[in-house]
PDB file of N, CA and C in Angstrom:
ATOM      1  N   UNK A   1       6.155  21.785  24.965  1.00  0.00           N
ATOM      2  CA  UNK A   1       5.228  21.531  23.845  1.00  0.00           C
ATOM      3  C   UNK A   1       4.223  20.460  24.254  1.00  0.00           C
ATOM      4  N   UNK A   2       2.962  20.743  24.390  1.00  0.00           N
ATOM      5  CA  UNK A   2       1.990  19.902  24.572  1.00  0.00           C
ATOM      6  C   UNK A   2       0.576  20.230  24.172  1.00  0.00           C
ATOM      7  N   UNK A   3      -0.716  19.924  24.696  1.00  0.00           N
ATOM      8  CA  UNK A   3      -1.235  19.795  24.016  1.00  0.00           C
ATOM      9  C   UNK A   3      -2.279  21.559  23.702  1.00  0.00           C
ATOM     10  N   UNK A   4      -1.389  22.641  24.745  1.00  0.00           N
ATOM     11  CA  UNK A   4      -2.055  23.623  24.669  1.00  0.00           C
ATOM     12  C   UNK A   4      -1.115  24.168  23.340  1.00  0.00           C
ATOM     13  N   UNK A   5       0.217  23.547  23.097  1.00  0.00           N
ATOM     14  CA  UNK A   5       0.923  24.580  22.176  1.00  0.00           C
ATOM     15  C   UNK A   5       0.017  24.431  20.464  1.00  0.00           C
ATOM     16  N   UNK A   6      -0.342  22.427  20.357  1.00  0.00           N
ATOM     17  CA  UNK A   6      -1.143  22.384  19.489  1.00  0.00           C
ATOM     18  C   UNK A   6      -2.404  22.702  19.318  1.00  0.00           C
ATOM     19  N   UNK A   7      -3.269  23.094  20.383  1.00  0.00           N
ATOM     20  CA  UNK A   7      -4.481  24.154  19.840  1.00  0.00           C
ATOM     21  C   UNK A   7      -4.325  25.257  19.622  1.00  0.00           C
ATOM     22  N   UNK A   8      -2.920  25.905  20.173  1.00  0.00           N
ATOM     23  CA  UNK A   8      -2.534  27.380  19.348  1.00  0.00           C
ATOM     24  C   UNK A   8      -2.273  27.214  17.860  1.00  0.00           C
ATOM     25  N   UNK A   9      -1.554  26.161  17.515  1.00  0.00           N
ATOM     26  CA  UNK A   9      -1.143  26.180  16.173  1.00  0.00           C
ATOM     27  C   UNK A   9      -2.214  25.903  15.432  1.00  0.00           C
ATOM     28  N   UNK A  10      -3.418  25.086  15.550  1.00  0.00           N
ATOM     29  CA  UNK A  10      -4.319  25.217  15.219  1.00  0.00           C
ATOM     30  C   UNK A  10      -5.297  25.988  15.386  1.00  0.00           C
ATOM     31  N   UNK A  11      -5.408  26.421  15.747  1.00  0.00           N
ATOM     32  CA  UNK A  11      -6.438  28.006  16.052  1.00  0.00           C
ATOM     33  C   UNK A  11      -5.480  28.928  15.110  1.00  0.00           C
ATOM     34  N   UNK A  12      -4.448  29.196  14.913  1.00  0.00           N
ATOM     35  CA  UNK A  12      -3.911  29.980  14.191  1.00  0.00           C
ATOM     36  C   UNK A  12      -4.018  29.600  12.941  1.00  0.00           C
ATOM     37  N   UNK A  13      -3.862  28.614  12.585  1.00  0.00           N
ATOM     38  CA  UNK A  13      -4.154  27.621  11.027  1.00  0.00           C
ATOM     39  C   UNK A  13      -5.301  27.962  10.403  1.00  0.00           C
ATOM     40  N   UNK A  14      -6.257  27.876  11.692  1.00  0.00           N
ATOM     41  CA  UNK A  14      -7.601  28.104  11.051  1.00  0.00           C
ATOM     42  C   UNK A  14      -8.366  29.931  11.038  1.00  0.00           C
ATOM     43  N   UNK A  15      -7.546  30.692  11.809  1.00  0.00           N
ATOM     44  CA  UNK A  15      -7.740  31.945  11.862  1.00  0.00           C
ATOM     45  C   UNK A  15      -7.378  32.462  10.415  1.00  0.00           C
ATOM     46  N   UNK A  16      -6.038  31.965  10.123  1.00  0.00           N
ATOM     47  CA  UNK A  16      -5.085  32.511   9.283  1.00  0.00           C
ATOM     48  C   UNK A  16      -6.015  31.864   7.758  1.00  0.00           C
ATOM     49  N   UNK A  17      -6.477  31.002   7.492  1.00  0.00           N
ATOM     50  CA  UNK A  17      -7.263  29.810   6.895  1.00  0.00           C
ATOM     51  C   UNK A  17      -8.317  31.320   6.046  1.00  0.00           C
ATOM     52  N   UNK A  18      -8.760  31.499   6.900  1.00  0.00           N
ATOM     53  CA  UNK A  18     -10.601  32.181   7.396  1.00  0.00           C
ATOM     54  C   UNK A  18     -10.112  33.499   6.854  1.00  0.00           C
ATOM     55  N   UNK A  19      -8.980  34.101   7.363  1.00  0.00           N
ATOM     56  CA  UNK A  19      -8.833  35.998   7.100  1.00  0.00           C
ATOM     57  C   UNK A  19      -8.266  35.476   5.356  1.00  0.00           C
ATOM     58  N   UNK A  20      -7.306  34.243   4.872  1.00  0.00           N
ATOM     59  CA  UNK A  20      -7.324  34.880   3.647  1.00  0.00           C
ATOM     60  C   UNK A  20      -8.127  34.593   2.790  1.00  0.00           C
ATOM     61  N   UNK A  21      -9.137  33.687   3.423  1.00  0.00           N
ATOM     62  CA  UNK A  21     -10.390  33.349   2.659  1.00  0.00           C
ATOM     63  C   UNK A  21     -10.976  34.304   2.427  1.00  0.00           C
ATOM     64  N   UNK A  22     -11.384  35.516   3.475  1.00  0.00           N
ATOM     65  CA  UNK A  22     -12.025  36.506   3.358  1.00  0.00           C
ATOM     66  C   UNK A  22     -11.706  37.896   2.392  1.00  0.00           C
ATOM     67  N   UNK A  23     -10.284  37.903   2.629  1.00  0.00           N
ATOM     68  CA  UNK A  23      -9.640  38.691   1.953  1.00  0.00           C
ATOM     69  C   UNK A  23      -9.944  37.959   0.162  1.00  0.00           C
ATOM     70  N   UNK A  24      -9.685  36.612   0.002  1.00  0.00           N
ATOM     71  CA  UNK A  24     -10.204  36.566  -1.296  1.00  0.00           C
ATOM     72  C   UNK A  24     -11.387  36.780  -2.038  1.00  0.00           C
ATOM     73  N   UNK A  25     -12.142  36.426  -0.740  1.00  0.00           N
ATOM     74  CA  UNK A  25     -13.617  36.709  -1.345  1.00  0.00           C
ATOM     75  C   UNK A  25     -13.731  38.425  -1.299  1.00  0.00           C
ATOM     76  N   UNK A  26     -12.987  39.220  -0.724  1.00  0.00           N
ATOM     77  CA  UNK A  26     -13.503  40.711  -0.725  1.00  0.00           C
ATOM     78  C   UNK A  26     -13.287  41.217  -2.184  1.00  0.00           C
ATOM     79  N   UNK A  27     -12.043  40.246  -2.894  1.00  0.00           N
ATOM     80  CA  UNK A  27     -11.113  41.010  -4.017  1.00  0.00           C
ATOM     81  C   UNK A  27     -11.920  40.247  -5.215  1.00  0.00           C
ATOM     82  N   UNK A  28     -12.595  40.847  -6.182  1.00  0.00           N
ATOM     83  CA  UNK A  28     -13.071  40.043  -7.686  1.00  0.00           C
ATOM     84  C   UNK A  28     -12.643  39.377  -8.094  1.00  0.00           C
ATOM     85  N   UNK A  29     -11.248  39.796  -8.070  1.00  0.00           N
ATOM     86  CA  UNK A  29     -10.173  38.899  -9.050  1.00  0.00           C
ATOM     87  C   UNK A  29      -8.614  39.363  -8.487  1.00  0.00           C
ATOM     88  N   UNK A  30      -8.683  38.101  -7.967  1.00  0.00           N
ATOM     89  CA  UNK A  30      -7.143  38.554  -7.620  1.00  0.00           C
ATOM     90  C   UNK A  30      -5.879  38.485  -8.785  1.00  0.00           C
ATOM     91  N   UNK A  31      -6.135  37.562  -9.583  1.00  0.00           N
ATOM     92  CA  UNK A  31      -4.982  37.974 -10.744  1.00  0.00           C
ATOM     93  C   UNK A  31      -5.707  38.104 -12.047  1.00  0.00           C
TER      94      UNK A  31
END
């Protein structure tokens, strides 16, 4: 664990961040 494992976890944080952002903005209303 060093410092390449924490730019994976962050790159994933922020991937993961971004797709359900997108996914919310695609949906009107989610509930």
């Amino acid at each position: 664990m060093g410092k390449g494992y924490l730019e994976k976890l962050s790159f994933f944080m922020v991937t993961s961040s971004l797709s359900s952002r997108a996914v919310y903005a695609s949906r009107p209303k989610p509930f």
